[in-house]
ModelCIF file with pLDDT and N, C-alpha, C, O atoms, coordinates in Angstrom:
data_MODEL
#
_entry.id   MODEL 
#
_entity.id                         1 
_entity.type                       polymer 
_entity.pdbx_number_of_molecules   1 
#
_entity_poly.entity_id                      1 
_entity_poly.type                           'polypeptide(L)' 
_entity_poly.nstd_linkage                   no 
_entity_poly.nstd_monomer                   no 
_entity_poly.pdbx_seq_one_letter_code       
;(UNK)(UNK)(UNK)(UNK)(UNK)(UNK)(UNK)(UNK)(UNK)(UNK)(UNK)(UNK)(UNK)(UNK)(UNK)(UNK)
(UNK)(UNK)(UNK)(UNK)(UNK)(UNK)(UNK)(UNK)(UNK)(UNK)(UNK)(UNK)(UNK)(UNK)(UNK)(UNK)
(UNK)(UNK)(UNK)(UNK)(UNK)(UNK)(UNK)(UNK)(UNK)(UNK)(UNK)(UNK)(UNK)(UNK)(UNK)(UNK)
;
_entity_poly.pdbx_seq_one_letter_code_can   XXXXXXXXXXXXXXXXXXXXXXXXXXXXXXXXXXXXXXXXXXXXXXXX 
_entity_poly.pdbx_strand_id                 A 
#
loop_
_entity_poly_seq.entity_id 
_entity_poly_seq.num 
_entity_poly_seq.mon_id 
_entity_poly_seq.hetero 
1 1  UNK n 
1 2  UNK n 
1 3  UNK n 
1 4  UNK n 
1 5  UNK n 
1 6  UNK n 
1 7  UNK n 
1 8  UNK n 
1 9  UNK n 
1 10 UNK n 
1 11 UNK n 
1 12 UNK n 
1 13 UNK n 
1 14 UNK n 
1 15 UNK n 
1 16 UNK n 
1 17 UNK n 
1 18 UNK n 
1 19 UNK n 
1 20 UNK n 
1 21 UNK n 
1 22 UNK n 
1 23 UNK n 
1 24 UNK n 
1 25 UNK n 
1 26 UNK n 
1 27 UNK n 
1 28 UNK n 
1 29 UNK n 
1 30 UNK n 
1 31 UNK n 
1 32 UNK n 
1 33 UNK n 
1 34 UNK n 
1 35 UNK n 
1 36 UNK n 
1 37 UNK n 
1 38 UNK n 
1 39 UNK n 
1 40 UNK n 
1 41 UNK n 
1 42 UNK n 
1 43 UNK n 
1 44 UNK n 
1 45 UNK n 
1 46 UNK n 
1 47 UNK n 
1 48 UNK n 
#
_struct_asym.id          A 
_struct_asym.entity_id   1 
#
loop_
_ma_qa_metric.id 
_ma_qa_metric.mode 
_ma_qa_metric.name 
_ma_qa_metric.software_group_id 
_ma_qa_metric.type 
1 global pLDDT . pLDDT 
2 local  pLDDT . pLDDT 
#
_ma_qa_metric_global.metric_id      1 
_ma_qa_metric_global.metric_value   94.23 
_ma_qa_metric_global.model_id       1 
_ma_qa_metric_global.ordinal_id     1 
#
loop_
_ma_qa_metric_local.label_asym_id 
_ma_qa_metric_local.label_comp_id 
_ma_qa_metric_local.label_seq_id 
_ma_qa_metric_local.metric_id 
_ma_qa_metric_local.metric_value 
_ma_qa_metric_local.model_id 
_ma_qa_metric_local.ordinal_id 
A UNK 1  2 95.00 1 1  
A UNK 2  2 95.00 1 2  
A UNK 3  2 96.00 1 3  
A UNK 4  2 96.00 1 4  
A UNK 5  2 96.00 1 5  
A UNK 6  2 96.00 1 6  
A UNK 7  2 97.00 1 7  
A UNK 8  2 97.00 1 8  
A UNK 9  2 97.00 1 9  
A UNK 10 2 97.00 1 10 
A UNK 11 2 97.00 1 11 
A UNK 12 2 97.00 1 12 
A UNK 13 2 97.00 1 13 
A UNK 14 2 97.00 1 14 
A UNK 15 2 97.00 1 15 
A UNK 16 2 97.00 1 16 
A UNK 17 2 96.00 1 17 
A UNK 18 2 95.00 1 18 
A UNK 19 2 93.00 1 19 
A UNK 20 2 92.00 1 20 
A UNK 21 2 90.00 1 21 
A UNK 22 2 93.00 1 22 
A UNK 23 2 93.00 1 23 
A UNK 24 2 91.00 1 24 
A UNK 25 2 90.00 1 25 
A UNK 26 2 91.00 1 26 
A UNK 27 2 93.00 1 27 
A UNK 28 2 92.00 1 28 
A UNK 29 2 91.00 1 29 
A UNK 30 2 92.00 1 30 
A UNK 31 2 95.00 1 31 
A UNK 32 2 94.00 1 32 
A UNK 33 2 96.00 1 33 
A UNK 34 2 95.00 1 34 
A UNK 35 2 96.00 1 35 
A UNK 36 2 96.00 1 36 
A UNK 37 2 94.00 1 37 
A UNK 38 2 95.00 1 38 
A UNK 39 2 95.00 1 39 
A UNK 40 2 92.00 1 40 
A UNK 41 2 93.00 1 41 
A UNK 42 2 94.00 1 42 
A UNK 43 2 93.00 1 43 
A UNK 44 2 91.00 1 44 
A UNK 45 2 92.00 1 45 
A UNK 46 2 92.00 1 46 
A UNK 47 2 92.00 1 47 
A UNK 48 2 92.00 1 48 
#
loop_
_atom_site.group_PDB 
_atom_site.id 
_atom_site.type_symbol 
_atom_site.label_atom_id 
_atom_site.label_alt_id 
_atom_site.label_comp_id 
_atom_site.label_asym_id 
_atom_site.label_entity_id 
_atom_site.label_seq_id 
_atom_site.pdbx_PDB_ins_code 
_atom_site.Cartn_x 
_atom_site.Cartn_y 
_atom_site.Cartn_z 
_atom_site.occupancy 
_atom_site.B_iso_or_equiv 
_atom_site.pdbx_formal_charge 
_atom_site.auth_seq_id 
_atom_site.auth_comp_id 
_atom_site.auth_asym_id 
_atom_site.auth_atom_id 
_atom_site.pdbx_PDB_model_num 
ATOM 1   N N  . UNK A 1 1  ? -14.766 0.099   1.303  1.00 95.00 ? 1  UNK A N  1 
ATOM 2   C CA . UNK A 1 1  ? -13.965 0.885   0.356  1.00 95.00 ? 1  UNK A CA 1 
ATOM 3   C C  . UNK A 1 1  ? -14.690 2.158   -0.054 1.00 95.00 ? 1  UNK A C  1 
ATOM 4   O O  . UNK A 1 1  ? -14.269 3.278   0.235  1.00 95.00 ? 1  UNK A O  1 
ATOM 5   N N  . UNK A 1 2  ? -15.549 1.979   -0.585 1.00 95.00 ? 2  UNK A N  1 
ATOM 6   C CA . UNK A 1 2  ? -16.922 3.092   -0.714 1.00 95.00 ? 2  UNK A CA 1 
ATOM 7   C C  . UNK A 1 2  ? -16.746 4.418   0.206  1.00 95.00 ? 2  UNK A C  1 
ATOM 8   O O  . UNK A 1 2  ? -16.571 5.510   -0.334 1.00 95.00 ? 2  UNK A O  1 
ATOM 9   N N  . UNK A 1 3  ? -16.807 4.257   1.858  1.00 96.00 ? 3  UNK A N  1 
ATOM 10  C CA . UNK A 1 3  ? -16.909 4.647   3.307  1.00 96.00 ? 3  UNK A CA 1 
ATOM 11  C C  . UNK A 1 3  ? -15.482 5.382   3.089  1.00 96.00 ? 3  UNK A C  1 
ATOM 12  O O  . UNK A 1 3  ? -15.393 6.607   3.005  1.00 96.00 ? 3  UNK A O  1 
ATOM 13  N N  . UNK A 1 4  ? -14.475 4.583   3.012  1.00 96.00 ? 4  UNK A N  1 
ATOM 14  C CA . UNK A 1 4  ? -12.950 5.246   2.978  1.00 96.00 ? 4  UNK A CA 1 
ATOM 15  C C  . UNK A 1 4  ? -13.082 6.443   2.150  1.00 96.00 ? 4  UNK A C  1 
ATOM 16  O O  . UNK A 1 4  ? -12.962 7.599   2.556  1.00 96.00 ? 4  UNK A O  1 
ATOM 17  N N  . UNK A 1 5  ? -13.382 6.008   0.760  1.00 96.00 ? 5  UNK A N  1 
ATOM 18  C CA . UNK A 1 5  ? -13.458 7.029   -0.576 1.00 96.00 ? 5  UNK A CA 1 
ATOM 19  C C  . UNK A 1 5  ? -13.845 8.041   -0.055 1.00 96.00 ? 5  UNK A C  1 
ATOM 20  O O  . UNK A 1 5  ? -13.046 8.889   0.340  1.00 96.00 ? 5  UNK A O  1 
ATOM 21  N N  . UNK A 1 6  ? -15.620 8.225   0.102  1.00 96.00 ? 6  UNK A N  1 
ATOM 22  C CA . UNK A 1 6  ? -15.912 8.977   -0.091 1.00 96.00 ? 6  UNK A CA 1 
ATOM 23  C C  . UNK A 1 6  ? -15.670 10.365  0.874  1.00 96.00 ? 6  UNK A C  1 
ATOM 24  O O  . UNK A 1 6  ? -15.706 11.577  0.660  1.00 96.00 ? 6  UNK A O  1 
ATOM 25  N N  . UNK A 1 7  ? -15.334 9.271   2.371  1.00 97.00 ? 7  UNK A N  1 
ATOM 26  C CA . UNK A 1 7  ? -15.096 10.092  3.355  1.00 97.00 ? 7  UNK A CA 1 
ATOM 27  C C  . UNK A 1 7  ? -13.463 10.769  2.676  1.00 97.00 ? 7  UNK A C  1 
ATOM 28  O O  . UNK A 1 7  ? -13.403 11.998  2.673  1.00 97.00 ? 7  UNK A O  1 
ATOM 29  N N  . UNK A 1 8  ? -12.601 10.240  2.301  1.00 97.00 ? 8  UNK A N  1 
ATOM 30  C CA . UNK A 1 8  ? -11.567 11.387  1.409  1.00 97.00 ? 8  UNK A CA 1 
ATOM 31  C C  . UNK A 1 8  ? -11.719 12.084  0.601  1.00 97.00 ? 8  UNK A C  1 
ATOM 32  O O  . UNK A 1 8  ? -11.128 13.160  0.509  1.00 97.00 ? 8  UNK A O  1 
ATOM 33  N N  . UNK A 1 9  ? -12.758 11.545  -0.394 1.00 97.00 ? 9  UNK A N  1 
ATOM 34  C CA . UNK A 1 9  ? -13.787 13.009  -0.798 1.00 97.00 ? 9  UNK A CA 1 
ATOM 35  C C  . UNK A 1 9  ? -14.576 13.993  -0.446 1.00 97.00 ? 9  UNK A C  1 
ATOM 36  O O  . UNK A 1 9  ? -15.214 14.680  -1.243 1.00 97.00 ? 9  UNK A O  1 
ATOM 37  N N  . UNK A 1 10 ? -14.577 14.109  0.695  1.00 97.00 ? 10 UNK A N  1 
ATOM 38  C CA . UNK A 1 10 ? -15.813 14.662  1.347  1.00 97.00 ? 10 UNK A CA 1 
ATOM 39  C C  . UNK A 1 10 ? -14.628 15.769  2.103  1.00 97.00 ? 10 UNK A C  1 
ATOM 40  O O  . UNK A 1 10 ? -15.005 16.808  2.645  1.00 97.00 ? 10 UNK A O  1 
ATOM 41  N N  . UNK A 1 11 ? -13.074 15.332  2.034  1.00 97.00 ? 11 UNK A N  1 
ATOM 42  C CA . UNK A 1 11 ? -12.164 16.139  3.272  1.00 97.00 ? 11 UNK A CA 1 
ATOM 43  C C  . UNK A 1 11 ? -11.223 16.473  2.247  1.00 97.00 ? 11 UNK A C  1 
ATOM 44  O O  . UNK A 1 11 ? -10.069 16.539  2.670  1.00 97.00 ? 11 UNK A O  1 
ATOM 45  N N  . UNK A 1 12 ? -11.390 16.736  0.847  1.00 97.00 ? 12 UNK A N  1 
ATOM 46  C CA . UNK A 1 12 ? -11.020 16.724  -0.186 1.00 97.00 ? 12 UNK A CA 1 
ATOM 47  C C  . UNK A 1 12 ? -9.089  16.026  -0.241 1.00 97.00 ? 12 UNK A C  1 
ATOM 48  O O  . UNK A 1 12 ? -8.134  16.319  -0.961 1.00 97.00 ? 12 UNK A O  1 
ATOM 49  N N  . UNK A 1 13 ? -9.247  15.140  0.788  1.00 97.00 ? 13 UNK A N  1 
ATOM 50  C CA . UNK A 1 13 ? -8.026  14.464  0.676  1.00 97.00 ? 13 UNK A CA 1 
ATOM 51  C C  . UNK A 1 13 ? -7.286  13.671  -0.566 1.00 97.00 ? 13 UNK A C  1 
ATOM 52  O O  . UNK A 1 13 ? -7.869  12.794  -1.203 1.00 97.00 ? 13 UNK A O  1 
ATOM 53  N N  . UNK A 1 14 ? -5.629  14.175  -0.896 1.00 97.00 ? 14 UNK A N  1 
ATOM 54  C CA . UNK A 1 14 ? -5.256  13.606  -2.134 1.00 97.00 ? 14 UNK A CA 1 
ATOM 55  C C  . UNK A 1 14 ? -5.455  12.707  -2.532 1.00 97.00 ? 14 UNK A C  1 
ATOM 56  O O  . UNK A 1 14 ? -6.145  12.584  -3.544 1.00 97.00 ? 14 UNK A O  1 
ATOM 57  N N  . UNK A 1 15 ? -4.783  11.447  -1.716 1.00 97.00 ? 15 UNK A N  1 
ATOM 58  C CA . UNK A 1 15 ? -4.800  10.358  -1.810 1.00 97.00 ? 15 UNK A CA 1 
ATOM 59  C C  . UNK A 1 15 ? -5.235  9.355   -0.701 1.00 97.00 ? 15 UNK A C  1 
ATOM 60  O O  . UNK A 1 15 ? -5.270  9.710   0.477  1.00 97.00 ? 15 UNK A O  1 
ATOM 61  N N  . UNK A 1 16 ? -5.489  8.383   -1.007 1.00 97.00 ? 16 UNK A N  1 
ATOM 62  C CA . UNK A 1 16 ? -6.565  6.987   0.305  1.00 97.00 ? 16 UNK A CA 1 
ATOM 63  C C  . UNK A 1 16 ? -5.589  6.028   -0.556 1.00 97.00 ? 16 UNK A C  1 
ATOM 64  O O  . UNK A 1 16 ? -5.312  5.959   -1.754 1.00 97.00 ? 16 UNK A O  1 
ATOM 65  N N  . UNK A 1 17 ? -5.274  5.465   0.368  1.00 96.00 ? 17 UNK A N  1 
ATOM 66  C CA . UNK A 1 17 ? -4.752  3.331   0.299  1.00 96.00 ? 17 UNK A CA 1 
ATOM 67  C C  . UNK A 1 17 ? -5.817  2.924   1.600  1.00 96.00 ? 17 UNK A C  1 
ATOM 68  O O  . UNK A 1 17 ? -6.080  3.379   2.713  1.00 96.00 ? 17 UNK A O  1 
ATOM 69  N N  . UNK A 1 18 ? -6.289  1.682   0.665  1.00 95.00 ? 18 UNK A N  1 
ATOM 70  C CA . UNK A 1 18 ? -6.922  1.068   2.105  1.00 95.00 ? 18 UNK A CA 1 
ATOM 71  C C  . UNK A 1 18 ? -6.504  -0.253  2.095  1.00 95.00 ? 18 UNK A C  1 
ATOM 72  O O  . UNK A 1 18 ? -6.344  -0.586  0.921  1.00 95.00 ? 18 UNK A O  1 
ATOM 73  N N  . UNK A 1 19 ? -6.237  -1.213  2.902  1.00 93.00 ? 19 UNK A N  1 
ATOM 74  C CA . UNK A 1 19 ? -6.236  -0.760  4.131  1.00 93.00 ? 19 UNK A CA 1 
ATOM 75  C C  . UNK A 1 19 ? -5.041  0.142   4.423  1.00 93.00 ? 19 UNK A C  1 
ATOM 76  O O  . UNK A 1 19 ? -4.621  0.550   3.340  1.00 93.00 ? 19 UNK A O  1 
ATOM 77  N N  . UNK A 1 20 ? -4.212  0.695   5.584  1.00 92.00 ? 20 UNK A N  1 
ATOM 78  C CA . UNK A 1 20 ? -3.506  1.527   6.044  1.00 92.00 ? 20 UNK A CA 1 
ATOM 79  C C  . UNK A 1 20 ? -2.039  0.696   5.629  1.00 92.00 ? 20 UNK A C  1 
ATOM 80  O O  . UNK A 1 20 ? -0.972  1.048   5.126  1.00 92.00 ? 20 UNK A O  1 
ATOM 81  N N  . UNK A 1 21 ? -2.561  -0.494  6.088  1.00 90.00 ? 21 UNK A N  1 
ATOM 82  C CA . UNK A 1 21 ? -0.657  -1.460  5.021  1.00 90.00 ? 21 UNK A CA 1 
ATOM 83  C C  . UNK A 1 21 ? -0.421  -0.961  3.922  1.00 90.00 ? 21 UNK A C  1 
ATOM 84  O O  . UNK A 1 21 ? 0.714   -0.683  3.537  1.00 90.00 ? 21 UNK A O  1 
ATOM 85  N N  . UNK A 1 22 ? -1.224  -0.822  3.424  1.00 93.00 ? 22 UNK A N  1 
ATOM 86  C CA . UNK A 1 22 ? -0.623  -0.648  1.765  1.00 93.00 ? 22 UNK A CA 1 
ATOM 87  C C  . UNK A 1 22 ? 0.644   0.933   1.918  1.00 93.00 ? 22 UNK A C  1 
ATOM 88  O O  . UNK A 1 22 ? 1.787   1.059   1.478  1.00 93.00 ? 22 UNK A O  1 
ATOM 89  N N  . UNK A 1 23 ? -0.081  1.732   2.588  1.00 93.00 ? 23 UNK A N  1 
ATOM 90  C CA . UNK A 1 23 ? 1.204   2.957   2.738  1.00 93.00 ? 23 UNK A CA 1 
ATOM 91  C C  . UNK A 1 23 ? 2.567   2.386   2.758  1.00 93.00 ? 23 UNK A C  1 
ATOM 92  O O  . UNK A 1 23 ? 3.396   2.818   1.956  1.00 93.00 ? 23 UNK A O  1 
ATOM 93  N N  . UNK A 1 24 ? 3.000   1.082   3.937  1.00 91.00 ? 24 UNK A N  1 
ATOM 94  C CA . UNK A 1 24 ? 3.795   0.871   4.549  1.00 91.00 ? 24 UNK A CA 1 
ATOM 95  C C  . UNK A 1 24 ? 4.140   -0.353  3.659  1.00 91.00 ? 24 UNK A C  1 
ATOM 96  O O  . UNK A 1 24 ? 4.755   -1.194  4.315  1.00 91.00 ? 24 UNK A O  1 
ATOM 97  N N  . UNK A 1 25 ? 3.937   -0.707  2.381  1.00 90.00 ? 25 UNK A N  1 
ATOM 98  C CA . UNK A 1 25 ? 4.071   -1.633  1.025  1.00 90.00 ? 25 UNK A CA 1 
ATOM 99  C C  . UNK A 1 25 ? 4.776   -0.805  0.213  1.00 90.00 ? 25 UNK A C  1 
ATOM 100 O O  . UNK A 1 25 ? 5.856   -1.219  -0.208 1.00 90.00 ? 25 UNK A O  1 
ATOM 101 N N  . UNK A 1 26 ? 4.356   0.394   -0.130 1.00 91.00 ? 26 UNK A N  1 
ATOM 102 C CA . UNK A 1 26 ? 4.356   1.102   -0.940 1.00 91.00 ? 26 UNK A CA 1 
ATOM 103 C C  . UNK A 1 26 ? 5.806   1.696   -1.014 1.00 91.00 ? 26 UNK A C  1 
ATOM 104 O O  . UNK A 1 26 ? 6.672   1.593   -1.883 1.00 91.00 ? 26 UNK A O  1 
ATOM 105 N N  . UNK A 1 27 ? 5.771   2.543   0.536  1.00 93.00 ? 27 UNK A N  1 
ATOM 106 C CA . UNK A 1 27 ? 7.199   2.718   1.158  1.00 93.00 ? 27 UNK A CA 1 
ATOM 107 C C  . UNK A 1 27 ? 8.498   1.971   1.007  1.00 93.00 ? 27 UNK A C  1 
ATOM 108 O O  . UNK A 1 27 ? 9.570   2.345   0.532  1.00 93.00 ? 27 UNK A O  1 
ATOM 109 N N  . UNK A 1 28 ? 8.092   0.699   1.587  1.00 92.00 ? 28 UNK A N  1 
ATOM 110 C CA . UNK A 1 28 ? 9.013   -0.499  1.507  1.00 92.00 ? 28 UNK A CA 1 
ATOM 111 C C  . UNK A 1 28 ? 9.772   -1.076  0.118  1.00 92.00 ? 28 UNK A C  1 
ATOM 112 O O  . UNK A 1 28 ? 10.830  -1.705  0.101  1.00 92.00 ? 28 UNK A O  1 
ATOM 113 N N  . UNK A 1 29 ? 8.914   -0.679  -1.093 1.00 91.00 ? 29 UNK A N  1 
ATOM 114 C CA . UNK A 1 29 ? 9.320   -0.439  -2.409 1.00 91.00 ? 29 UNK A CA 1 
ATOM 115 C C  . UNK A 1 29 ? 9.929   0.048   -2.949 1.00 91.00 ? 29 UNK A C  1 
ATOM 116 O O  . UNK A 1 29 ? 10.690  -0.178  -3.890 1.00 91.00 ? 29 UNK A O  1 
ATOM 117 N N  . UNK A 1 30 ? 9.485   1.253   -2.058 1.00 92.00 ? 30 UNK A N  1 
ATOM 118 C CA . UNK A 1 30 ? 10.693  2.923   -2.602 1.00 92.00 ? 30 UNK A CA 1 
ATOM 119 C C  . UNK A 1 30 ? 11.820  2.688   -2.373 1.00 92.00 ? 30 UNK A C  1 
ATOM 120 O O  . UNK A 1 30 ? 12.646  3.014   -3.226 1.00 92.00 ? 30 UNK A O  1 
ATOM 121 N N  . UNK A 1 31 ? 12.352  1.907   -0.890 1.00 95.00 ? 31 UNK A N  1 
ATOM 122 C CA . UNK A 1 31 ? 13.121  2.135   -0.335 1.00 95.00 ? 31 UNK A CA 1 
ATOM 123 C C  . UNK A 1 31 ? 14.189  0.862   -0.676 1.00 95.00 ? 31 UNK A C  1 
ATOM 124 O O  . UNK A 1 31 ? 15.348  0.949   -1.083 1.00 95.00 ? 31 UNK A O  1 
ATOM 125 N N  . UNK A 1 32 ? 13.751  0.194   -0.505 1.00 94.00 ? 32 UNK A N  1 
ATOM 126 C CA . UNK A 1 32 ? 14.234  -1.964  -0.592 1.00 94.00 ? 32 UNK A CA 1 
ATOM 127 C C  . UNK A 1 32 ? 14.628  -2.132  -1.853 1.00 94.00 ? 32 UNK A C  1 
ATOM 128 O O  . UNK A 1 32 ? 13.908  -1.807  -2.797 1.00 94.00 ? 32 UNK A O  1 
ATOM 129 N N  . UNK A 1 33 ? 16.111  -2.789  -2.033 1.00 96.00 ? 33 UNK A N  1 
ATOM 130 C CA . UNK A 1 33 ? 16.304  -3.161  -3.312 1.00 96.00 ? 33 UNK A CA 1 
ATOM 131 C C  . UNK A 1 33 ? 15.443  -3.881  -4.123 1.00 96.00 ? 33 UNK A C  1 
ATOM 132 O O  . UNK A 1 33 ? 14.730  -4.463  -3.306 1.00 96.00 ? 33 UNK A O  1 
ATOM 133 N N  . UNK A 1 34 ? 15.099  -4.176  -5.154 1.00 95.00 ? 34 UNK A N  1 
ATOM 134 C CA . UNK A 1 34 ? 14.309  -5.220  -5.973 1.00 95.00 ? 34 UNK A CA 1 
ATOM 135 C C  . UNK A 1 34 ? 14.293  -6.605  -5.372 1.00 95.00 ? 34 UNK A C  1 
ATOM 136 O O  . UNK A 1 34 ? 13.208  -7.185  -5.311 1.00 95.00 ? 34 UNK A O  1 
ATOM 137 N N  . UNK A 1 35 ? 15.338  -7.171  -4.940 1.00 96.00 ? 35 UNK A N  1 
ATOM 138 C CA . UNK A 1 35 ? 15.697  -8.392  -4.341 1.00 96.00 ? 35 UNK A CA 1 
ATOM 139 C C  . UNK A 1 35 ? 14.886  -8.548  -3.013 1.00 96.00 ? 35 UNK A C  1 
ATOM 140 O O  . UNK A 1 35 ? 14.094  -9.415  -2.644 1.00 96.00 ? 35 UNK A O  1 
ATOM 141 N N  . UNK A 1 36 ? 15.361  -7.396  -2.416 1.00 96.00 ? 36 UNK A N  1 
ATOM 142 C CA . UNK A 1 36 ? 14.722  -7.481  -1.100 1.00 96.00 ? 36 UNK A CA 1 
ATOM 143 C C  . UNK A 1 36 ? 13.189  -7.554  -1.094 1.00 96.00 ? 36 UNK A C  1 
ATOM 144 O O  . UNK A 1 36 ? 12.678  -8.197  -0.177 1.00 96.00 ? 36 UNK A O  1 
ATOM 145 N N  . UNK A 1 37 ? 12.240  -6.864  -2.178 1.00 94.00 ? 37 UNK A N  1 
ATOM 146 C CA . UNK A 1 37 ? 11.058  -6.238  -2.391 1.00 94.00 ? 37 UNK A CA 1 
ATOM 147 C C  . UNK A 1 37 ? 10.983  -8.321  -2.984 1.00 94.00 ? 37 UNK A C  1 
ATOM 148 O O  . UNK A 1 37 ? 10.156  -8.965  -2.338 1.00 94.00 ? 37 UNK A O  1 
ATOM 149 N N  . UNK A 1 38 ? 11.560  -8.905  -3.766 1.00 95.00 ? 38 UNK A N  1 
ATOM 150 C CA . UNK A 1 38 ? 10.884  -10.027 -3.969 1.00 95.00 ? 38 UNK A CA 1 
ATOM 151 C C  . UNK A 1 38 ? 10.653  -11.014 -2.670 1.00 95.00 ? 38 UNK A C  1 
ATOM 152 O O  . UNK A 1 38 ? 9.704   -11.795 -2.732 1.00 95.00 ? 38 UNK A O  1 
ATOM 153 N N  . UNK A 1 39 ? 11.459  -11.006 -1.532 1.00 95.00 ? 39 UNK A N  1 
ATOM 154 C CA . UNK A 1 39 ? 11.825  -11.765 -0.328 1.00 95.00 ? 39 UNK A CA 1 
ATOM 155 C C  . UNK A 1 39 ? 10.683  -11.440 0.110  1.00 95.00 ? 39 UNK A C  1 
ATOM 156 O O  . UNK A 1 39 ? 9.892   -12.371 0.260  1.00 95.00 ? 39 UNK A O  1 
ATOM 157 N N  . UNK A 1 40 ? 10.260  -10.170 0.423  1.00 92.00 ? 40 UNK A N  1 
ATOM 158 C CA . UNK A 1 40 ? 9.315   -9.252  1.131  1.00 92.00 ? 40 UNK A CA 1 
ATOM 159 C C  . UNK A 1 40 ? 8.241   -10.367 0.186  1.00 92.00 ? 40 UNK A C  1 
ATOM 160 O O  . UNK A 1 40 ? 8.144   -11.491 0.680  1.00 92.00 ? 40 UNK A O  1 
ATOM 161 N N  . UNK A 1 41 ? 7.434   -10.108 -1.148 1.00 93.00 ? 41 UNK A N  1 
ATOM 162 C CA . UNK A 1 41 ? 6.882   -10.556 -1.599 1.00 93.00 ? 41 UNK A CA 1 
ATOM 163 C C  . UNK A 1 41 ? 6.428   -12.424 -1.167 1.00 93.00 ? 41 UNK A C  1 
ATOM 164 O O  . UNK A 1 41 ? 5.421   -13.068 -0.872 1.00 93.00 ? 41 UNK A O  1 
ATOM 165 N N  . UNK A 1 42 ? 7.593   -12.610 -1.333 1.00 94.00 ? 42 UNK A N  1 
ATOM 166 C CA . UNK A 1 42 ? 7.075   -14.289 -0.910 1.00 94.00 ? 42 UNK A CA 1 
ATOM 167 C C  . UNK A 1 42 ? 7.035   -14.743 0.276  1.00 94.00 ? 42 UNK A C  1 
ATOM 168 O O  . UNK A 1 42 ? 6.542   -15.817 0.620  1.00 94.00 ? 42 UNK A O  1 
ATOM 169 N N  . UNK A 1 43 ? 7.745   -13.649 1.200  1.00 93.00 ? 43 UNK A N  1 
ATOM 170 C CA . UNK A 1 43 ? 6.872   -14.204 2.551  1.00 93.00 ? 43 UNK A CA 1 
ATOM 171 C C  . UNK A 1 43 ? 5.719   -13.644 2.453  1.00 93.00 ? 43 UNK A C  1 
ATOM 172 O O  . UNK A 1 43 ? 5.060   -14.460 3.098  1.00 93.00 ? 43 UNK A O  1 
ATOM 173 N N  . UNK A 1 44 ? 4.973   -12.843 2.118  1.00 91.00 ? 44 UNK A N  1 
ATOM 174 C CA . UNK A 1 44 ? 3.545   -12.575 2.092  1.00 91.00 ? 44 UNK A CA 1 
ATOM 175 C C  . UNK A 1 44 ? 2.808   -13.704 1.401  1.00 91.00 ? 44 UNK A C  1 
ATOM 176 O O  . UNK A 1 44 ? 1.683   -14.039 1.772  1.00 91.00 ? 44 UNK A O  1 
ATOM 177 N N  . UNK A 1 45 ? 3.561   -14.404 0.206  1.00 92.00 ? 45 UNK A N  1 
ATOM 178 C CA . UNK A 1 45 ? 2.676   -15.147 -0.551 1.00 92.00 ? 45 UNK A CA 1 
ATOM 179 C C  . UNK A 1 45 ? 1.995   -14.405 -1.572 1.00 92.00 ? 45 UNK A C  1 
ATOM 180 O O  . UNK A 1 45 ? 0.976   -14.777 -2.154 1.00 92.00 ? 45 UNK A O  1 
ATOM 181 N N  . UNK A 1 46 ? 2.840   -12.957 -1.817 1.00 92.00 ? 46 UNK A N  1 
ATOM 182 C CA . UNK A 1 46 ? 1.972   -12.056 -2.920 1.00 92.00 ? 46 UNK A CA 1 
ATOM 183 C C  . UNK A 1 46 ? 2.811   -11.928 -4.238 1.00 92.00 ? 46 UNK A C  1 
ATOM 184 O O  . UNK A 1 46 ? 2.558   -11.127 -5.138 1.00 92.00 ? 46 UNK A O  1 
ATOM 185 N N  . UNK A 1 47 ? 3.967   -12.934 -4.225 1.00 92.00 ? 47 UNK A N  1 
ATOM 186 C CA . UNK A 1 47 ? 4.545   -12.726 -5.545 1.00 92.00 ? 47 UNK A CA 1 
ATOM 187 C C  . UNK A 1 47 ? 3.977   -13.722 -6.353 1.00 92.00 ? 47 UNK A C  1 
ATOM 188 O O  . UNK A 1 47 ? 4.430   -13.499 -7.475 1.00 92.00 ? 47 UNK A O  1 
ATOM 189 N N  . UNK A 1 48 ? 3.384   -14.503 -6.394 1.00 92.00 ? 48 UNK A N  1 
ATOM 190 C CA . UNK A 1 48 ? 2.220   -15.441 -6.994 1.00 92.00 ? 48 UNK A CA 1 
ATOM 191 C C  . UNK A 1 48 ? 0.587   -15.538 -6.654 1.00 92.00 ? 48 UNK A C  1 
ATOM 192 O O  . UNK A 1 48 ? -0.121  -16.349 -7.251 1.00 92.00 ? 48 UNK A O  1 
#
């Protein structure tokens, strides 16, 4: 995490998610009804 950071500090980049999923989480949020975003959630096993 450190390595990610600093190297986006160093390329004065806005923003870092690590790992690279999280972009494609994040997205999926924006986009997916609430309902859908909980389905999404418990097949991951991340709504608990």
């Amino acid at each position: 995490c450190v390595k990610q950071a600093m190297r986006a500090i160093l390329t004065d980049q806005p923003m870092i998610c690590t790992p690279r999923l999280m972009y494609m989480v994040t997205f999926m949020k924006s986009i997916l009804p609430f309902e859908a975003v909980v389905c999404m959630y418990r097949f991951l096993g991340a709504d608990k």
